[in-house]
N, C-alpha and C. Protein backbone atom coordinates (compact mmCIF):
# COMPACT_ATOMS: atom_id res chain seq x y z
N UNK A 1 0.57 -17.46 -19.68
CA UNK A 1 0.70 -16.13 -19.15
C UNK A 1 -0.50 -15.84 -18.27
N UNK A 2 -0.29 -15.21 -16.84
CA UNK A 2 -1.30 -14.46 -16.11
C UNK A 2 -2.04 -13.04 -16.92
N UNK A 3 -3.02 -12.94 -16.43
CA UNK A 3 -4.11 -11.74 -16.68
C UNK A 3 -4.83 -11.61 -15.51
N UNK A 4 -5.37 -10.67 -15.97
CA UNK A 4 -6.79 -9.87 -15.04
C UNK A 4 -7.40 -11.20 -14.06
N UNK A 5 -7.51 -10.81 -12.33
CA UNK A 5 -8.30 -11.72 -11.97
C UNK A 5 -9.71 -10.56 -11.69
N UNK A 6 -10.54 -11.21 -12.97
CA UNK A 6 -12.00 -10.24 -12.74
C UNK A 6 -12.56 -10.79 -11.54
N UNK A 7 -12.97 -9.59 -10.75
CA UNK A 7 -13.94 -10.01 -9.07
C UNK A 7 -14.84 -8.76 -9.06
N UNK A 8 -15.66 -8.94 -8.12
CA UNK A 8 -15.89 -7.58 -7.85
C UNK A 8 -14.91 -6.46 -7.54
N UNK A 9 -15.67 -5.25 -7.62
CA UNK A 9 -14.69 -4.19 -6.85
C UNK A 9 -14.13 -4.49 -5.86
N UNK A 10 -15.16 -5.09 -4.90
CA UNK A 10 -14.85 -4.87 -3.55
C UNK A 10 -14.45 -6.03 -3.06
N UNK A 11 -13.79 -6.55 -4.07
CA UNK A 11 -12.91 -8.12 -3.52
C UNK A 11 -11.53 -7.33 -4.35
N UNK A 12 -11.29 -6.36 -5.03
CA UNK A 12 -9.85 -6.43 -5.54
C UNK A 12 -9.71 -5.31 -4.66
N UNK A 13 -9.97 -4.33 -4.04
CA UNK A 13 -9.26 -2.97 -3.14
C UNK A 13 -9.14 -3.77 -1.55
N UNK A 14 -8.13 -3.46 -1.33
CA UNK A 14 -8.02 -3.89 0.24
C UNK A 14 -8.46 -3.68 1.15
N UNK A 15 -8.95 -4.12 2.16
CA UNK A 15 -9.67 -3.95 3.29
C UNK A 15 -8.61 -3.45 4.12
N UNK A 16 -7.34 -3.46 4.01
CA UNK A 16 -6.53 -3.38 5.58
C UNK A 16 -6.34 -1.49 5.55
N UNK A 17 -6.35 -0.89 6.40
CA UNK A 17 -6.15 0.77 6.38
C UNK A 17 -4.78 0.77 7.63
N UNK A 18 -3.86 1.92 7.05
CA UNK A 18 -3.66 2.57 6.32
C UNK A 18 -3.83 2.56 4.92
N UNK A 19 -4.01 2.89 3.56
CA UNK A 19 -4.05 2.34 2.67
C UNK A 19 -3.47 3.93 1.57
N UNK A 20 -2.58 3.36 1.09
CA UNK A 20 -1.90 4.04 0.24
C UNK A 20 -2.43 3.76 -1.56
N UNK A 21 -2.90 4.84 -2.23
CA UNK A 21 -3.60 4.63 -3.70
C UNK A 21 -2.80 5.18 -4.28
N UNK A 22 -1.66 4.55 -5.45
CA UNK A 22 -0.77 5.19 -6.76
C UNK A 22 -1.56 5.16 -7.49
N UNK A 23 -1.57 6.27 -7.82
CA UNK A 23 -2.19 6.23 -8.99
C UNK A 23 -1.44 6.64 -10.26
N UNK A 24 -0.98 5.73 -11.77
CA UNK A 24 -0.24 5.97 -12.45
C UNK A 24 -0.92 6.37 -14.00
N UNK A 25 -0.14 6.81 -14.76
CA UNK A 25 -0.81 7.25 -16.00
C UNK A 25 -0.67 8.69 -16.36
N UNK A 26 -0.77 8.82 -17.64
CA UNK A 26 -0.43 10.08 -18.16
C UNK A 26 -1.81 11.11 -18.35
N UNK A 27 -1.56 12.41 -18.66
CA UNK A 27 -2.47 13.55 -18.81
C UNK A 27 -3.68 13.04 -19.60
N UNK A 28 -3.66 12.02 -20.97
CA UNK A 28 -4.27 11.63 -22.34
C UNK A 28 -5.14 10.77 -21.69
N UNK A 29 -6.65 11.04 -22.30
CA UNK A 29 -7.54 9.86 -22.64
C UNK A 29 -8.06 8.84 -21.15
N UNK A 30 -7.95 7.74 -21.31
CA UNK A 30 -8.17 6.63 -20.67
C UNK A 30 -6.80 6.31 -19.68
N UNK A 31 -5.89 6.67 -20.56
CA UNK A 31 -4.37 6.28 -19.54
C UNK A 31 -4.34 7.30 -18.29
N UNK A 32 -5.16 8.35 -17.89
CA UNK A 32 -5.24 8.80 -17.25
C UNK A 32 -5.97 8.49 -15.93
N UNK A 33 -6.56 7.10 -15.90
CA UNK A 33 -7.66 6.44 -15.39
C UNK A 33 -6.99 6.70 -13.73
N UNK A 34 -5.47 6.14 -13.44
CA UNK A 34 -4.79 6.05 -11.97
C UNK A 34 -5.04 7.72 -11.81
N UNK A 35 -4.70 8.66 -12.58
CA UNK A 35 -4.32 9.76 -11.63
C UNK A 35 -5.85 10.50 -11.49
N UNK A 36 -6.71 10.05 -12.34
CA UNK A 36 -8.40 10.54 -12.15
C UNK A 36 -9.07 9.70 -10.72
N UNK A 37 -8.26 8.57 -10.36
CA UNK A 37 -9.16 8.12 -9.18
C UNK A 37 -8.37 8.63 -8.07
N UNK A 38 -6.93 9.32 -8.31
CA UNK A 38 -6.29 9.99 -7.09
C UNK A 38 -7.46 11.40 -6.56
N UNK A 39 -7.35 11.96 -7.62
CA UNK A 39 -7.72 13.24 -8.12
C UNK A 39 -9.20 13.37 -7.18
N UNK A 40 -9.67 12.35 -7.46
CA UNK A 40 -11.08 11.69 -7.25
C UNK A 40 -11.53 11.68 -5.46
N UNK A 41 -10.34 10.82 -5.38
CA UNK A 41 -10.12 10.29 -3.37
C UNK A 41 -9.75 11.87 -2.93
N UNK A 42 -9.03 12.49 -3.38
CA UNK A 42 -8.63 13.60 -2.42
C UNK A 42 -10.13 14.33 -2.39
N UNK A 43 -11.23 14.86 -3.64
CA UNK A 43 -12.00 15.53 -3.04
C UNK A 43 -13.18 14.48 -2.27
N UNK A 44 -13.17 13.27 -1.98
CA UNK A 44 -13.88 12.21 -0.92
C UNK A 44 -13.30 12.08 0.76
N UNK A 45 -12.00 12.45 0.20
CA UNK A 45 -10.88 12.82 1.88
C UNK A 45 -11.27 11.48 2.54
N UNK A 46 -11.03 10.17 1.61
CA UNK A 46 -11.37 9.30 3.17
C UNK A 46 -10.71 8.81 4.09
N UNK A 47 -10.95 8.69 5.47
CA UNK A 47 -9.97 8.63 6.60
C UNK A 47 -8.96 7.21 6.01
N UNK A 48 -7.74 7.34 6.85
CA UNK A 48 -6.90 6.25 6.86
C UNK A 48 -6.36 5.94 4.89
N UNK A 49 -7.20 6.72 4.13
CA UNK A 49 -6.14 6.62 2.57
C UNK A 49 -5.63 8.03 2.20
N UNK A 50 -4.48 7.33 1.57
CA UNK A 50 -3.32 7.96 1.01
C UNK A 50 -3.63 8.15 -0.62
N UNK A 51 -4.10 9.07 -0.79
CA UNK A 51 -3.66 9.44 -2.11
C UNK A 51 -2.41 10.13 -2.91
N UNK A 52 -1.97 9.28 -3.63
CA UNK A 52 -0.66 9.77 -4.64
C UNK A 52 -0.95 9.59 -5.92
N UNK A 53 -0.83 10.95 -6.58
CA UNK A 53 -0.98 10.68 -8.42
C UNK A 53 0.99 10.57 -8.49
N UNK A 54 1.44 9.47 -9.26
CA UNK A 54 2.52 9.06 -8.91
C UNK A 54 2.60 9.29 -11.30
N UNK A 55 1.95 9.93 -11.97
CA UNK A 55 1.75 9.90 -13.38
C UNK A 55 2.83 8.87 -13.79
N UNK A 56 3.50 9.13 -14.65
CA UNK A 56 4.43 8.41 -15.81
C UNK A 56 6.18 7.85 -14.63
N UNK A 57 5.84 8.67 -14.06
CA UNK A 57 7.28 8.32 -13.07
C UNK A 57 6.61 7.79 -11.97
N UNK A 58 5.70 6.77 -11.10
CA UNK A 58 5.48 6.84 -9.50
C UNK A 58 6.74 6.05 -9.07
N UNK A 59 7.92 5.72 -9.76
CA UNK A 59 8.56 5.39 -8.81
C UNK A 59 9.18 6.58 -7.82
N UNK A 60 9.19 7.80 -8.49
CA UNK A 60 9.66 9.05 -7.76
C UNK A 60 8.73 9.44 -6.88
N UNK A 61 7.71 8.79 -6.11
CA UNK A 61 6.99 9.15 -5.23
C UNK A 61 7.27 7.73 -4.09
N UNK A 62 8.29 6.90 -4.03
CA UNK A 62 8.39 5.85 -3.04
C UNK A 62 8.27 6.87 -1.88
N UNK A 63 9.00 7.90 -1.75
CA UNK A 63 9.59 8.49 -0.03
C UNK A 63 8.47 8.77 0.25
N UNK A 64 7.14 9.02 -0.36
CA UNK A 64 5.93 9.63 0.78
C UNK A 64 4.93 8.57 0.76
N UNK A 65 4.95 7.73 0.30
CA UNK A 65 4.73 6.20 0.60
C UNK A 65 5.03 5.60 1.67
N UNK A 66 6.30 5.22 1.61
CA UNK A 66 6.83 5.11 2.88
C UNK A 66 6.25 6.10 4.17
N UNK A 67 6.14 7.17 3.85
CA UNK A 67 6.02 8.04 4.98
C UNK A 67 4.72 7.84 5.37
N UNK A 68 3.48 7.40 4.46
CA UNK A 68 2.74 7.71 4.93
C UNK A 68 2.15 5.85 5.91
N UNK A 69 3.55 5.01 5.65
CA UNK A 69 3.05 3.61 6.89
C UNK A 69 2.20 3.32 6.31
N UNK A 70 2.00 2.48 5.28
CA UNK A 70 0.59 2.13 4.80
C UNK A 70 0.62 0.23 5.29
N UNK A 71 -0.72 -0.45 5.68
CA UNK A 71 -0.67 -1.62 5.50
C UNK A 71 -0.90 -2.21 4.18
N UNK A 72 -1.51 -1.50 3.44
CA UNK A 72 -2.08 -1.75 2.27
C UNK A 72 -1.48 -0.87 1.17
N UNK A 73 -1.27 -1.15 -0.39
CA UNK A 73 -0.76 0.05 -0.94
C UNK A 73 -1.67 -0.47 -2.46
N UNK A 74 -2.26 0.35 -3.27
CA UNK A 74 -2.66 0.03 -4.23
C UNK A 74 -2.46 0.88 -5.89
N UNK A 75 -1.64 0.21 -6.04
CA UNK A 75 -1.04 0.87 -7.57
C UNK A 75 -2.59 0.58 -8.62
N UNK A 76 -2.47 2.12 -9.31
CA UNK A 76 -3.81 1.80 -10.06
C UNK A 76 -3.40 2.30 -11.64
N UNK A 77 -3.79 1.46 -12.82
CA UNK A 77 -3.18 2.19 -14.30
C UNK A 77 -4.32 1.70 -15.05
N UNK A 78 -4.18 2.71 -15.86
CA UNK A 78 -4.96 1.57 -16.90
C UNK A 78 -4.02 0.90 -17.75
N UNK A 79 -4.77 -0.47 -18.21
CA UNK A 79 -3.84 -1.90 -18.21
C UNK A 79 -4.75 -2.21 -19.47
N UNK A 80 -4.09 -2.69 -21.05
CA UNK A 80 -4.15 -2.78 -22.07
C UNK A 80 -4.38 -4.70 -21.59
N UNK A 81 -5.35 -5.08 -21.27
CA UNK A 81 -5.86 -6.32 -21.08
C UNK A 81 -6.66 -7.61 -22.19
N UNK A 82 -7.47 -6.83 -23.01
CA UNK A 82 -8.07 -6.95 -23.79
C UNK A 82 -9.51 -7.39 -23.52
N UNK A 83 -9.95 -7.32 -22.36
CA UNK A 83 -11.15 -6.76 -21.96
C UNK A 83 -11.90 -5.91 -22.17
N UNK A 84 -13.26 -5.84 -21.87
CA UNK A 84 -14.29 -4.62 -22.48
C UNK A 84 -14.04 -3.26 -21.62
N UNK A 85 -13.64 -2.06 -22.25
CA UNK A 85 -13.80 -1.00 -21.83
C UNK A 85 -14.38 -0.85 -20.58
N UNK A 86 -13.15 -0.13 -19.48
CA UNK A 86 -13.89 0.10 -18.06
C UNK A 86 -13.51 -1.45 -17.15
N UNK A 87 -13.44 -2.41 -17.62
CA UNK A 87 -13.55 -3.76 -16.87
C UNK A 87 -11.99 -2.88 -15.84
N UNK A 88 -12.65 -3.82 -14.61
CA UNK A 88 -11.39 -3.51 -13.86
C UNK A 88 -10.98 -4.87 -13.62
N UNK A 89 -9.67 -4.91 -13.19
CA UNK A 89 -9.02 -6.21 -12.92
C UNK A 89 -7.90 -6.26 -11.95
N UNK A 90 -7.25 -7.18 -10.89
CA UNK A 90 -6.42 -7.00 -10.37
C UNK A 90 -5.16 -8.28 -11.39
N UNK A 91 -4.42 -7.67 -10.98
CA UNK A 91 -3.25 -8.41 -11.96
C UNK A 91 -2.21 -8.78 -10.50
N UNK A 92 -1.20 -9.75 -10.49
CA UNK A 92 -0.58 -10.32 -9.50
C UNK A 92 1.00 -9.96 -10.49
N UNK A 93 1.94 -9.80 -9.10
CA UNK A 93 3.38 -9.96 -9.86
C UNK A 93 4.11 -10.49 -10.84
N UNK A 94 3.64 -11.93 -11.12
CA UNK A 94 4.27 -12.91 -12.46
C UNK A 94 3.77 -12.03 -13.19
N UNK A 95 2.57 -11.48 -13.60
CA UNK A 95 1.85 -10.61 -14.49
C UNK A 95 2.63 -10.01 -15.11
N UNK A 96 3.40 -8.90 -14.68
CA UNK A 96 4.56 -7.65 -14.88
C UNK A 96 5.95 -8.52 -14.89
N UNK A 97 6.27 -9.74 -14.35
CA UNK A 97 7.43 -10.29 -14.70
C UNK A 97 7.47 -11.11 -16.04
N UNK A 98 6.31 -11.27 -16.36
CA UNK A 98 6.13 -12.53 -17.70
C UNK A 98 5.61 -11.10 -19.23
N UNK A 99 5.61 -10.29 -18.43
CA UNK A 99 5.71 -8.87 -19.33
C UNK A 99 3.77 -8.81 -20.08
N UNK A 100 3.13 -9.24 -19.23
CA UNK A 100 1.47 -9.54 -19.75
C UNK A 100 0.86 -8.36 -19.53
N UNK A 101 1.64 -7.03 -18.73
CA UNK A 101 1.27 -5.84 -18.69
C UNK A 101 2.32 -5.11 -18.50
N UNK A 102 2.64 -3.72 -18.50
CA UNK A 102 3.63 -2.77 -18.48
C UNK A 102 2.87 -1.10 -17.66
N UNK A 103 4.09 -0.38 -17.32
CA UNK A 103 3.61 0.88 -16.94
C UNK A 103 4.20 1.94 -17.75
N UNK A 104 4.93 2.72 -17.20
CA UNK A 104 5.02 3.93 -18.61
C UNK A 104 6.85 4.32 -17.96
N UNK A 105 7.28 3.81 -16.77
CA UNK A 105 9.21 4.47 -16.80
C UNK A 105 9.11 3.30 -16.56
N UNK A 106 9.69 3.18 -15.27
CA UNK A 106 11.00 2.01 -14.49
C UNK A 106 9.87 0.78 -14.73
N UNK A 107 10.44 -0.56 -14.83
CA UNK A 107 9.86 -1.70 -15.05
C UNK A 107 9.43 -1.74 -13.73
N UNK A 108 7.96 -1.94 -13.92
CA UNK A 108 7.19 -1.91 -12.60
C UNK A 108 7.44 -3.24 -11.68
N UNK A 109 7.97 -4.09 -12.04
CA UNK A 109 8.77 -5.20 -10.54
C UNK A 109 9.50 -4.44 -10.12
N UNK A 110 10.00 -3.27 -10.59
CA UNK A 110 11.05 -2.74 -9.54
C UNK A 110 10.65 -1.84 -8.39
N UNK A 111 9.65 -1.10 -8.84
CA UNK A 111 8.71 -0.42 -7.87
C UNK A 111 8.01 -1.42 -7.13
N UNK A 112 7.34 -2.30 -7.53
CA UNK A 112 7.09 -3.27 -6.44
C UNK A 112 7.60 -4.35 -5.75
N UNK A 113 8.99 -4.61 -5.71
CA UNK A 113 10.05 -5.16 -4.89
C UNK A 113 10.46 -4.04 -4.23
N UNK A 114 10.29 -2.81 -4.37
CA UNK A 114 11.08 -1.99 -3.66
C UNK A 114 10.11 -1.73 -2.39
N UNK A 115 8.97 -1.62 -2.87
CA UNK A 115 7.76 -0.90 -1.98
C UNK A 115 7.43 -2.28 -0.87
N UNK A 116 7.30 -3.41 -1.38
CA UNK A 116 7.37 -4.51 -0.66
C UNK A 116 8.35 -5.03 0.41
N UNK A 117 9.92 -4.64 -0.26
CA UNK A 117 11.15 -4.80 1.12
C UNK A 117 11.16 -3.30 1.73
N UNK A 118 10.76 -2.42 1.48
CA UNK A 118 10.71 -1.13 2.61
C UNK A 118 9.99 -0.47 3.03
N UNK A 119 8.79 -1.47 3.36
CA UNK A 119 6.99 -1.40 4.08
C UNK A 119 6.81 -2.48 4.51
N UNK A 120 5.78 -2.61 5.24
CA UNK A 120 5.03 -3.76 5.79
C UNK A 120 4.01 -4.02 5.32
N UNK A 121 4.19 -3.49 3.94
CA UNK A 121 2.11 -3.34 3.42
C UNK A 121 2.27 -4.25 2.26
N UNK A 122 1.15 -4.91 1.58
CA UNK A 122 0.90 -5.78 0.85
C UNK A 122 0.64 -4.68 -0.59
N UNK A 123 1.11 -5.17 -1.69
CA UNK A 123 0.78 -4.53 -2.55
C UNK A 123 -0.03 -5.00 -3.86
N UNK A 124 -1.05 -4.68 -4.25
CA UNK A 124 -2.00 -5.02 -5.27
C UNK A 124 -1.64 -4.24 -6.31
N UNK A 125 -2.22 -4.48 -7.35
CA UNK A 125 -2.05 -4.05 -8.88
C UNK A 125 -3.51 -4.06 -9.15
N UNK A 126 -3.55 -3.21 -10.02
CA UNK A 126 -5.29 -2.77 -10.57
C UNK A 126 -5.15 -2.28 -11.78
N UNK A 127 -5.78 -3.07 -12.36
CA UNK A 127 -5.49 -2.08 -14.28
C UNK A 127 -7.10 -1.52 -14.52
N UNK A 128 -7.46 -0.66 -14.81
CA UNK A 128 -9.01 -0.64 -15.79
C UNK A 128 -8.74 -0.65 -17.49
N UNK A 129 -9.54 -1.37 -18.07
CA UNK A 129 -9.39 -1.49 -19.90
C UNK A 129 -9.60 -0.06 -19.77
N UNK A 130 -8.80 0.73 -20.63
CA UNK A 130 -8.69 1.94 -21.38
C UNK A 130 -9.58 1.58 -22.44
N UNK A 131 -10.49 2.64 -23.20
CA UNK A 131 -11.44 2.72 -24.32
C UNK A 131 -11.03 3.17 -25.55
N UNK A 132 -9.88 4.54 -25.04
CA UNK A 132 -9.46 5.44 -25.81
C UNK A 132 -8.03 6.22 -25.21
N UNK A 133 -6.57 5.76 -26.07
CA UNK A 133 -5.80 6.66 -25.07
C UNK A 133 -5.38 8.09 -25.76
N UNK A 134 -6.44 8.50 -26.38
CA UNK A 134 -6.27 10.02 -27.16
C UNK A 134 -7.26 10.74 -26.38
N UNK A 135 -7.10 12.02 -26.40
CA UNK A 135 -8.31 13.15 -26.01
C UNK A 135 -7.97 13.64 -24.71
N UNK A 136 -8.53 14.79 -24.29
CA UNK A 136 -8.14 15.01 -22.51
C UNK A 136 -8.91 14.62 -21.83
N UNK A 137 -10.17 13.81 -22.03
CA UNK A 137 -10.83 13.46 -20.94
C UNK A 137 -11.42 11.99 -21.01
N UNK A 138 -11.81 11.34 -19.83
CA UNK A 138 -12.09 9.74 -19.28
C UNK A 138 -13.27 9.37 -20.57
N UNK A 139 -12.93 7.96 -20.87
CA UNK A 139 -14.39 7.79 -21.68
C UNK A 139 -15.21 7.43 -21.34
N UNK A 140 -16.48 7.16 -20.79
CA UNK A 140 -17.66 7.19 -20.17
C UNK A 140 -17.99 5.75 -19.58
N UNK A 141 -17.02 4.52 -20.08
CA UNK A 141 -17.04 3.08 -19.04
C UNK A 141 -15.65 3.54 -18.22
N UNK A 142 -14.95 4.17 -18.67
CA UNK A 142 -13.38 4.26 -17.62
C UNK A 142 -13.89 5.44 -16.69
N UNK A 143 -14.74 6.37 -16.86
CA UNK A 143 -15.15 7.21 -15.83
C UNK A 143 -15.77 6.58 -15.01
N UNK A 144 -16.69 5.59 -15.09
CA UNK A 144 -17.76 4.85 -13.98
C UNK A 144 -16.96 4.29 -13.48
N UNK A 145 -15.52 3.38 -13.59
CA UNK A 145 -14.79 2.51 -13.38
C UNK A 145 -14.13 2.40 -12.34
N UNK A 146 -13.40 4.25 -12.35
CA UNK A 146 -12.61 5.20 -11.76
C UNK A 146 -13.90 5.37 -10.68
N UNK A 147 -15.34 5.72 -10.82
CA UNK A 147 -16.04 6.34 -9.32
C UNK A 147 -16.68 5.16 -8.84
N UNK A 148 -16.24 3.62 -9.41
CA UNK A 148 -16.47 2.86 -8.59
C UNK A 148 -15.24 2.32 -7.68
N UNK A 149 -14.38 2.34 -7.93
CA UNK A 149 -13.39 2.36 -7.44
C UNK A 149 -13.16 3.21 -6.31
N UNK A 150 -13.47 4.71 -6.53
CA UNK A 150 -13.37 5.81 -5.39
C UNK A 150 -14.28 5.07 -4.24
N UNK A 151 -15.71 4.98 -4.76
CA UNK A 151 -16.47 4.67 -3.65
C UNK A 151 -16.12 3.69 -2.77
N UNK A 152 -15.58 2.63 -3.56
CA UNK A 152 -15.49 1.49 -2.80
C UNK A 152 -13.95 1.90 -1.70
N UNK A 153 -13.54 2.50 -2.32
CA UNK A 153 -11.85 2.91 -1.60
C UNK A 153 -12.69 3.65 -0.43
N UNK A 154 -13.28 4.27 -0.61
CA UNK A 154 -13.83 5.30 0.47
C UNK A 154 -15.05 4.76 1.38
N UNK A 155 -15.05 3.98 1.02
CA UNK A 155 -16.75 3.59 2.04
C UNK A 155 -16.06 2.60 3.35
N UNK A 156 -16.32 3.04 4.19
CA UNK A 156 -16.06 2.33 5.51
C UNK A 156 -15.91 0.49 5.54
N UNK A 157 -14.52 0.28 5.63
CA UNK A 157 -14.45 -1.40 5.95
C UNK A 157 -14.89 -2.17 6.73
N UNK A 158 -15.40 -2.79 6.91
CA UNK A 158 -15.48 -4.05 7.76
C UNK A 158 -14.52 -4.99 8.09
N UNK A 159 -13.98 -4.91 9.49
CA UNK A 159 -13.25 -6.13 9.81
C UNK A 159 -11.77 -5.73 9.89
N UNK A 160 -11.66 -4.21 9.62
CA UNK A 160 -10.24 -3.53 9.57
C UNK A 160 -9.44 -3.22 11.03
């Protein structure tokens, strides 16, 4: 079975812009990690990304995806890996087909076969280890996790 390919940050977020960020996950805890780094990008406003908190359903957010032409699109959850709290990781398609991670509705190959035949944009997967999925707020390695992630989403590319 595939897992987490650990890299730096700034080898798993994409360099290509437009760049579209799902962010998935529910209200609770750590599982909230995708819609805290949406939450996050909108007050950073950085040019050329798309922020979408897409929670427990993002397949019901394909149409402004699409709309918004992305070259790049990056689905973000937290991902039950078994890694140390906060670790971020990018995970590849067999990943979600060999069932080595899951999201919270529609079996996520379906959102990403869909987003893949009706875009031109490449799509990545990003899990962060959840610490804790009880309580209303981030736990203190999934909060750093989430504003390293922002930064790096937001800081000017090279080579774009």
């Amino acid at each position: 079975m595939g897992g987490p390919r650990s890299a730096g940050v700034s080898d798993i977020v994409p360099s290509a812009r437009p760049l579209v960020v799902l962010g998935v996950g529910s209200g609770q805890g750590d599982d909230r990690a995708g819609v805290a780094l949406v939450d996050r990008l909108e007050a950073m406003d950085p040019p050329d990304v798309t922020a979408i908190a897409g929670g427990v359903a993002p397949e019901n957010y394909t149409g402004p995806i699409r709309e918004a032409d992305p070259r790049a699109i990056l689905v973000v959850d937290a991902v039950e890996s078994g890694a140390d709290p906060g670790a971020i990781g990018a995970f590849g398609i067999d990943d979600l087909r060999m069932g080595s991670i899951s999201t919270h509705s529609a079996p996520p190959t379906m959102l990403v076969d869909f987003l893949e035949g009706t875009t031109d944009a490449t799509v990545s997967l990003v899990g962060i280890q959840p610490a804790t999925l009880d309580g209303a707020t981030l736990s203190v390695p999934v909060a750093r996790a989430v504003e390293a992630l922002a930064t790096t989403i937001a800081s000017p590319r090279e080579g774009v």
